[in-house]
Protein backbone atom coordinates (compact mmCIF):
# COMPACT_ATOMS: atom_id res chain seq x y z
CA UNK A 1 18.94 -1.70 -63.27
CA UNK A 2 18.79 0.15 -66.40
CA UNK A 3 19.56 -1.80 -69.81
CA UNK A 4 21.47 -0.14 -72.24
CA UNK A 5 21.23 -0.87 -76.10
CA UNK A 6 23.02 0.95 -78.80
CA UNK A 7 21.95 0.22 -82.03
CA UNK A 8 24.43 1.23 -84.61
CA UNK A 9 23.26 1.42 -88.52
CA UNK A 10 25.96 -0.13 -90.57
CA UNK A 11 27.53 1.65 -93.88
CA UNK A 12 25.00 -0.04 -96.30
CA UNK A 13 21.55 1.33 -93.96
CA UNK A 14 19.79 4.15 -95.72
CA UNK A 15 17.84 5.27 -92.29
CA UNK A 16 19.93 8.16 -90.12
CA UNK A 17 19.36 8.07 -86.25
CA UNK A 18 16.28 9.35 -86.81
CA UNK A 19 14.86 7.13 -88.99
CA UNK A 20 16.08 4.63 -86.87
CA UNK A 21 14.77 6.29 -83.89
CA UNK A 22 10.96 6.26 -85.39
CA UNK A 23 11.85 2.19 -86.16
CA UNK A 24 12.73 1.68 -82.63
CA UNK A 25 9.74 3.48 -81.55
CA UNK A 26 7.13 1.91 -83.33
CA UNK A 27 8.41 -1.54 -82.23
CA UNK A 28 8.35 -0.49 -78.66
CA UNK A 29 5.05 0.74 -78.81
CA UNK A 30 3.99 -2.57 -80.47
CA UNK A 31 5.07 -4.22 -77.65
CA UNK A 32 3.33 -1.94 -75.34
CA UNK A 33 6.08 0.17 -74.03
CA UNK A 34 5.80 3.90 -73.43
CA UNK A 35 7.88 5.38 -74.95
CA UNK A 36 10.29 9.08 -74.38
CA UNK A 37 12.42 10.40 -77.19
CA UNK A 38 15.32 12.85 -75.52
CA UNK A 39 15.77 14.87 -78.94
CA UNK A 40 19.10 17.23 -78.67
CA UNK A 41 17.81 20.66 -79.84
CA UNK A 42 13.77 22.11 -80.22
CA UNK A 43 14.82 21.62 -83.95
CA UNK A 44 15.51 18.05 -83.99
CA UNK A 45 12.54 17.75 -81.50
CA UNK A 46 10.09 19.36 -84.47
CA UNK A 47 11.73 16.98 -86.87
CA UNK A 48 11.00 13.82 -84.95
CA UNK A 49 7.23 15.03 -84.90
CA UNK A 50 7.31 15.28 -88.12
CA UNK A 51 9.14 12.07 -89.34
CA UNK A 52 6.98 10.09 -86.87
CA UNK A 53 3.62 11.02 -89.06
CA UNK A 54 5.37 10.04 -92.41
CA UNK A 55 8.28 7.62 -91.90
CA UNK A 56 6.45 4.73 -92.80
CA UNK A 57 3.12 4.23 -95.25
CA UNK A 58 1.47 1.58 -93.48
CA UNK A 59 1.74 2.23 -90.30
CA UNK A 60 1.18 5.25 -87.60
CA UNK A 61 2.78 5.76 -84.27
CA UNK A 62 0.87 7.74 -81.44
CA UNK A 63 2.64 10.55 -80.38
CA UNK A 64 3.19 14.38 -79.64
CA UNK A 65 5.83 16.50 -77.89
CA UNK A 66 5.89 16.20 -74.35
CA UNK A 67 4.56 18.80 -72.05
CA UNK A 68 1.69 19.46 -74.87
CA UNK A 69 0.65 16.17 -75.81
CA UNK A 70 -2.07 14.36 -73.66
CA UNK A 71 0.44 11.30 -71.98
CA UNK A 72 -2.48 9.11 -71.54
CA UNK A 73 -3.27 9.26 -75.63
CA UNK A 74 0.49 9.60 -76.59
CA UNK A 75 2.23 6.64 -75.50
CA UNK A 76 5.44 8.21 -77.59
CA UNK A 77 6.19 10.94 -76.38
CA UNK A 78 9.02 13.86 -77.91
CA UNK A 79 11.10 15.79 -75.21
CA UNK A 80 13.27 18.94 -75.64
CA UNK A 81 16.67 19.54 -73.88
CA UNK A 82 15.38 20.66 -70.12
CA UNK A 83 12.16 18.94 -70.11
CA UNK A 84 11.65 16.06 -67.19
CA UNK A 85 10.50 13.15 -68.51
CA UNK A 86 7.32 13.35 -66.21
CA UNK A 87 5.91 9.80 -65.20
CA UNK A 88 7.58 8.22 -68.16
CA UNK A 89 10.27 4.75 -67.50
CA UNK A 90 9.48 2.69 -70.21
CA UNK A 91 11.74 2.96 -72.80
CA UNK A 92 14.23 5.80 -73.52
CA UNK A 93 15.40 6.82 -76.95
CA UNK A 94 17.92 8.86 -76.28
CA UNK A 95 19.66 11.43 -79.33
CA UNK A 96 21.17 13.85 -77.62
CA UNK A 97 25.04 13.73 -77.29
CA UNK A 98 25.10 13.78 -73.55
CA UNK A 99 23.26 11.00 -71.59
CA UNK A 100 20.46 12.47 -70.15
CA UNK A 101 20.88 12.92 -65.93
CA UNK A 102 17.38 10.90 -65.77
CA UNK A 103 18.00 8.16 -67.99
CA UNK A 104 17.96 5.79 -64.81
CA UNK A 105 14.42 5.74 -63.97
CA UNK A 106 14.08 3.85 -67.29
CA UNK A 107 14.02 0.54 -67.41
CA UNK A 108 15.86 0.25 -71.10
CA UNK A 109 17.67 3.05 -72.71
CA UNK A 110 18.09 3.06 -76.54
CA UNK A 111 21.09 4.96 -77.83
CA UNK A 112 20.91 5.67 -82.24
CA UNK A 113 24.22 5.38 -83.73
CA UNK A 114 24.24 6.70 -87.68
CA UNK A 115 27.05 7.30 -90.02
CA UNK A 116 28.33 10.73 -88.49
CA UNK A 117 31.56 10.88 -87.21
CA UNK A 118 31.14 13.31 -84.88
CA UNK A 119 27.96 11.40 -83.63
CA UNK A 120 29.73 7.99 -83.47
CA UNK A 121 31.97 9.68 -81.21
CA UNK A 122 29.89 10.82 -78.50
CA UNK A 123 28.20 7.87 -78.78
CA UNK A 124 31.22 6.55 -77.78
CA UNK A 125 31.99 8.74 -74.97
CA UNK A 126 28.39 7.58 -73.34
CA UNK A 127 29.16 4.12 -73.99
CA UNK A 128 31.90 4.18 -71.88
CA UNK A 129 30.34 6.46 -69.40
CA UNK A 130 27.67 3.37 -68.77
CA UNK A 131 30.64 0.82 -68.87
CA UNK A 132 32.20 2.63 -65.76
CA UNK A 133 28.63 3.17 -63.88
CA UNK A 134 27.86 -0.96 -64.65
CA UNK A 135 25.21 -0.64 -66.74
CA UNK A 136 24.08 -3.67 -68.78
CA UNK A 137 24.99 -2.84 -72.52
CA UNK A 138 24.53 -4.61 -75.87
CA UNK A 139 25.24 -3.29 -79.24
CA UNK A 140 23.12 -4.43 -82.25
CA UNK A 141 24.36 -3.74 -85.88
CA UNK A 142 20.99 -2.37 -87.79
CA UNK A 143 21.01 -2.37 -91.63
């Protein structure tokens, strides 16, 4: 079954979801996960692409925008509302306000909570839609 994280930056974190959604992917990747990033809009999908080359000095994460991007070279891997994620289960970052229909064919689903309050609430209302289905759920408190 699926395992569902939501990682929720605290009032003092500088990152946004999206800085904490490059964080999350890096240390997946690390660890040898593939990796899918469900952005909500073709927008916030080009951002992503773009933070991902510059978040971070030291360090690079392989990726490109799904559906363009070789998969075998890319193990991070950008998707627009519509797209299927393809072969991908590894690890789902998920920032769109609805929880994707696919999201169970991944074996861990990562959900970015910032400071927003219209954010923090759908965040809520997919929190409890995994509570009712019986998903596995943690919440981790990232500063």
């Amino acid at each position: 079954m699926t395992r569902v994280d939501f990682y929720i930056l605290d009032e003092a974190a500088r990152d946004d979801r999206f800085g904490l959604a490059c964080r999350l992917a890096e240390k997946a990747w690390q660890q040898g996960h593939r990796v899918l990033i469900q952005a909500d809009s073709e927008e916030e999908a080009r951002h992503l692409d773009r933070l991902l080359w510059v978040y971070r000095d030291q360090s690079f994460v392989p990726h490109g925008m799904l559906g363009r991007a070789d998969a075998a070279l890319n193990p991070v891997l950008i998707a627009q509302p519509g797209q299927e994620p393809g072969e991908e289960h590894g690890v789902l970052i998920n920032l769109a306000a609805e929880v994707p229909r696919f999201f169970s064919r991944f074996e861990r689903v990562a959900e970015c909570v910032d400071k927003d309050e219209d954010a923090r609430q759908r965040s809520r209302e997919r929190f409890r839609f995994y509570r009712e289905h019986g998903y596995p759920l943690d919440s981790h408190t990232i500063s």
